[in-house]
Protein backbone atom coordinates (compact mmCIF):
# COMPACT_ATOMS: atom_id res chain seq x y z
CA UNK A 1 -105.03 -88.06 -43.74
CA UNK A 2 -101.44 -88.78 -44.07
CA UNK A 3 -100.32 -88.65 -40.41
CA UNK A 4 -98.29 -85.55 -40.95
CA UNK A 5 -98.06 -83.13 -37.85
CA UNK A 6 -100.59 -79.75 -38.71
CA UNK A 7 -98.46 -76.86 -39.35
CA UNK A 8 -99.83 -72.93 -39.14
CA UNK A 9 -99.12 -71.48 -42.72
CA UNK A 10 -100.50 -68.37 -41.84
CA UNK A 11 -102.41 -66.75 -38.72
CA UNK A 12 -103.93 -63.05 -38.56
CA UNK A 13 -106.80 -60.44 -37.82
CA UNK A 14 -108.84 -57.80 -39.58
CA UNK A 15 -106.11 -55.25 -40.20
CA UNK A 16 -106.38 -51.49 -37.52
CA UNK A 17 -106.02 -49.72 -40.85
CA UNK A 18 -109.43 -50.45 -41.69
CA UNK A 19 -110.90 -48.21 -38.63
CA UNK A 20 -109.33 -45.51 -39.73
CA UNK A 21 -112.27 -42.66 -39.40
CA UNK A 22 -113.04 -44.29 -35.54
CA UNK A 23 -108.56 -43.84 -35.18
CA UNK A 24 -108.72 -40.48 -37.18
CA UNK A 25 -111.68 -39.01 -34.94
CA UNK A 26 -109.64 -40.44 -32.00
CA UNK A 27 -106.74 -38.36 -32.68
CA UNK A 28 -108.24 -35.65 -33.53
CA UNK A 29 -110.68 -35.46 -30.54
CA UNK A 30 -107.17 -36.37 -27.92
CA UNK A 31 -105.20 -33.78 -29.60
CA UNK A 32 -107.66 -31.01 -30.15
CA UNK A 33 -108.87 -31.32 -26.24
CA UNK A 34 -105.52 -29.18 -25.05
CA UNK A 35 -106.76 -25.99 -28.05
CA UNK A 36 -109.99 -25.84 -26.87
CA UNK A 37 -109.25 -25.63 -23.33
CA UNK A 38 -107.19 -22.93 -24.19
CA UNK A 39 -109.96 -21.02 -26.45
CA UNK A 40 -112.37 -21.35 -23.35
CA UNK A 41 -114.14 -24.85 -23.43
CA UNK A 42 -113.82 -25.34 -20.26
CA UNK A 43 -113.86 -28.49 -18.46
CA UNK A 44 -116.19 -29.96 -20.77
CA UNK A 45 -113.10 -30.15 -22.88
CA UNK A 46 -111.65 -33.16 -20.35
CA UNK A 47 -113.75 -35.66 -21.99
CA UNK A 48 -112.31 -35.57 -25.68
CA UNK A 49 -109.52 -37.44 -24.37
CA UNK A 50 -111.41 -40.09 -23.07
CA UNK A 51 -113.99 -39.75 -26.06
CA UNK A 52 -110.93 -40.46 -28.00
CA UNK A 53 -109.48 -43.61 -25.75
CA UNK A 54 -113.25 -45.34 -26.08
CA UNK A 55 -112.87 -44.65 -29.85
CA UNK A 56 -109.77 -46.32 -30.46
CA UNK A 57 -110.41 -48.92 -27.34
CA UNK A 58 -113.62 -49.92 -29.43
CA UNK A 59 -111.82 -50.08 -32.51
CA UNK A 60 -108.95 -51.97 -31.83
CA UNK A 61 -111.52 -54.49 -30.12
CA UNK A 62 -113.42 -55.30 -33.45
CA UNK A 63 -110.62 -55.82 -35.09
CA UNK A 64 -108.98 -58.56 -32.46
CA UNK A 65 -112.73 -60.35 -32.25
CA UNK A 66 -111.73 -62.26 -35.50
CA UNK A 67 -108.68 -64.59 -35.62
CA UNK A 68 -108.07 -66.75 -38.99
CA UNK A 69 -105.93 -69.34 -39.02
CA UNK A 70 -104.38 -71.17 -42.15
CA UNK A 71 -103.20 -74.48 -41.35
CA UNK A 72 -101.43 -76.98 -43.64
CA UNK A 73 -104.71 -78.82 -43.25
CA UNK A 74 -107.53 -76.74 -42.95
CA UNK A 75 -108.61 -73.05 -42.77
CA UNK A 76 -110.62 -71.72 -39.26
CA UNK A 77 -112.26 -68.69 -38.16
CA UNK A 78 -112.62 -67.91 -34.68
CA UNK A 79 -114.77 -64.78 -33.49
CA UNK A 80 -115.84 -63.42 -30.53
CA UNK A 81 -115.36 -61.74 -27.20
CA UNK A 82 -117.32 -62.73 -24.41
CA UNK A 83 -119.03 -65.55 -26.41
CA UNK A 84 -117.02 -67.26 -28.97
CA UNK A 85 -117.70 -69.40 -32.47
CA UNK A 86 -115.47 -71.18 -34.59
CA UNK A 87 -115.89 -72.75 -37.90
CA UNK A 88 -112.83 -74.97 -40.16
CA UNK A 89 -112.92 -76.37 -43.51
CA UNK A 90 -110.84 -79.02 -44.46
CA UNK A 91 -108.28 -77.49 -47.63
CA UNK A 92 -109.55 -81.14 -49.36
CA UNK A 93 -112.99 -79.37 -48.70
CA UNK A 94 -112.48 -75.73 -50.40
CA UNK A 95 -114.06 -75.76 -53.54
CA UNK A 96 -113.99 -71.78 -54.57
CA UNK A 97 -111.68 -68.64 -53.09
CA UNK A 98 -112.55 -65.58 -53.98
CA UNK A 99 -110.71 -62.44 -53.08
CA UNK A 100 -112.74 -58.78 -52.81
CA UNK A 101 -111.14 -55.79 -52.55
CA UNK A 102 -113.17 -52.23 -52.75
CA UNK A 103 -112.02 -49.15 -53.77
CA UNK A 104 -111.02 -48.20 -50.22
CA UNK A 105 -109.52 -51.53 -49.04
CA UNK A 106 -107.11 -51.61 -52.56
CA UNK A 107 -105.66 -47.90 -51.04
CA UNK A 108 -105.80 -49.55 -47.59
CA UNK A 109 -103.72 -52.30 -48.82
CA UNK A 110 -106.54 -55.22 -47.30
CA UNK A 111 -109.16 -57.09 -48.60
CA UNK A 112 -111.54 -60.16 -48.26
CA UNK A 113 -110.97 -63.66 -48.79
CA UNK A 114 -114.44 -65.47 -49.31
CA UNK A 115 -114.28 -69.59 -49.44
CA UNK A 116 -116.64 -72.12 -50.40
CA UNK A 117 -116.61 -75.52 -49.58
CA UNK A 118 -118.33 -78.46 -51.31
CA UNK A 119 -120.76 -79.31 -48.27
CA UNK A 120 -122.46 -75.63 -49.42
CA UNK A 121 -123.55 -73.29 -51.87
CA UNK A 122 -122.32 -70.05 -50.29
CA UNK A 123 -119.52 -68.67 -48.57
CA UNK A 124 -118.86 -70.81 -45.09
CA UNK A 125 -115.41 -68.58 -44.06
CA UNK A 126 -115.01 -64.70 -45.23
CA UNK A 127 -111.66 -63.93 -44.27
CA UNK A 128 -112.50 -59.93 -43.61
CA UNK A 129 -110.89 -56.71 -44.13
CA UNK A 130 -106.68 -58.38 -43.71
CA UNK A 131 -103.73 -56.86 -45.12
CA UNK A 132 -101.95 -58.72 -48.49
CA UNK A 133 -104.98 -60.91 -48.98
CA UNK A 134 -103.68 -61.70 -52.56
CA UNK A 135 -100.77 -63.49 -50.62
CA UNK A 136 -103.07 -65.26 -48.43
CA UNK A 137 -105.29 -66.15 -50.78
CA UNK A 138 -102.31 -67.53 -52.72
CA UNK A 139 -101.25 -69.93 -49.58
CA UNK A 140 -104.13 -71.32 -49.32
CA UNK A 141 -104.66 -72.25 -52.99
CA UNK A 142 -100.50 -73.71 -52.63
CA UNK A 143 -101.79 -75.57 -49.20
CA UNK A 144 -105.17 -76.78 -50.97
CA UNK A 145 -103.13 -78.17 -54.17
CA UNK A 146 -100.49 -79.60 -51.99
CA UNK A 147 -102.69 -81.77 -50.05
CA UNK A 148 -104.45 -82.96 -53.08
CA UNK A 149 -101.41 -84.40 -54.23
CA UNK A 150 -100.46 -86.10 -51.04
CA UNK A 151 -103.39 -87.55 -50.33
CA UNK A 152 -103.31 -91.25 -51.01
CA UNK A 153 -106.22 -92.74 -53.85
């Protein structure tokens, strides 16, 4: 270590965009509720609304159970509600990033960041489903290299 005070290079969550059908149905089931109490639904019409509230209530929840942090010194994932885990790797430690990006999450504008570090053989962080991962991905890898070089032999 070289003593230097840990500064956050980058912080975010799974981006909403990515629960689009769950926001879409939402919508749809808050804004149709008014039509088909006019076409004769009824009452039973009263609970699209809140249909629609639980929709987006659950989907904006997933999406704030993960938190990734980028550090000048390490990368950690926290996730969670009620119960919560968190795991860091050293950026000495990363030995492979890779980034993934469907179909879907290139129009979306998100993707995955997967990392490796040399204490395993498979992915220890997966950075999931965050918008611009390319630049994220990119920090890191800048972050990683930079504290290769300032790391005293």
């Amino acid at each position: 270590m070289t003593g230097a005070a840990e500064e956050t290079l980058w912080s975010g969550s799974p981006a909403l965009r990515t629960a689009w059908p769950a926001l879409a149905l939402a919508g749809a089931s808050v804004l149709g509720a008014p039509a088909l109490y006019v076409y004769g639904a009824g009452l039973w019409c009263l609970g699209a609304p809140v249909l629609g509230g639980v929709l987006f209530g659950a989907a904006w929840l997933k999406t704030r159970m993960h938190r990734y942090v980028v550090t000048s010194q390490r990368v950690i994932a926290v996730a969670g509600f009620l119960s919560r885990s968190r795991v860091e790797i050293e950026l000495s430690d990363i030995r492979q990033l890779t980034l993934k990006q469907s179909l879907g999450q290139r129009l979306l504008g998100v993707g995955d960041i997967e990392i490796e570090s040399a204490g395993g053989g498979e992915v220890e962080i997966r950075v999931a489903a965050i918008a611009r991962p390319a630049e994220v991905l990119e920090s890191i890898r800048r972050a990683r290299l930079s504290t290769k070089v300032s790391t005293p032999i």
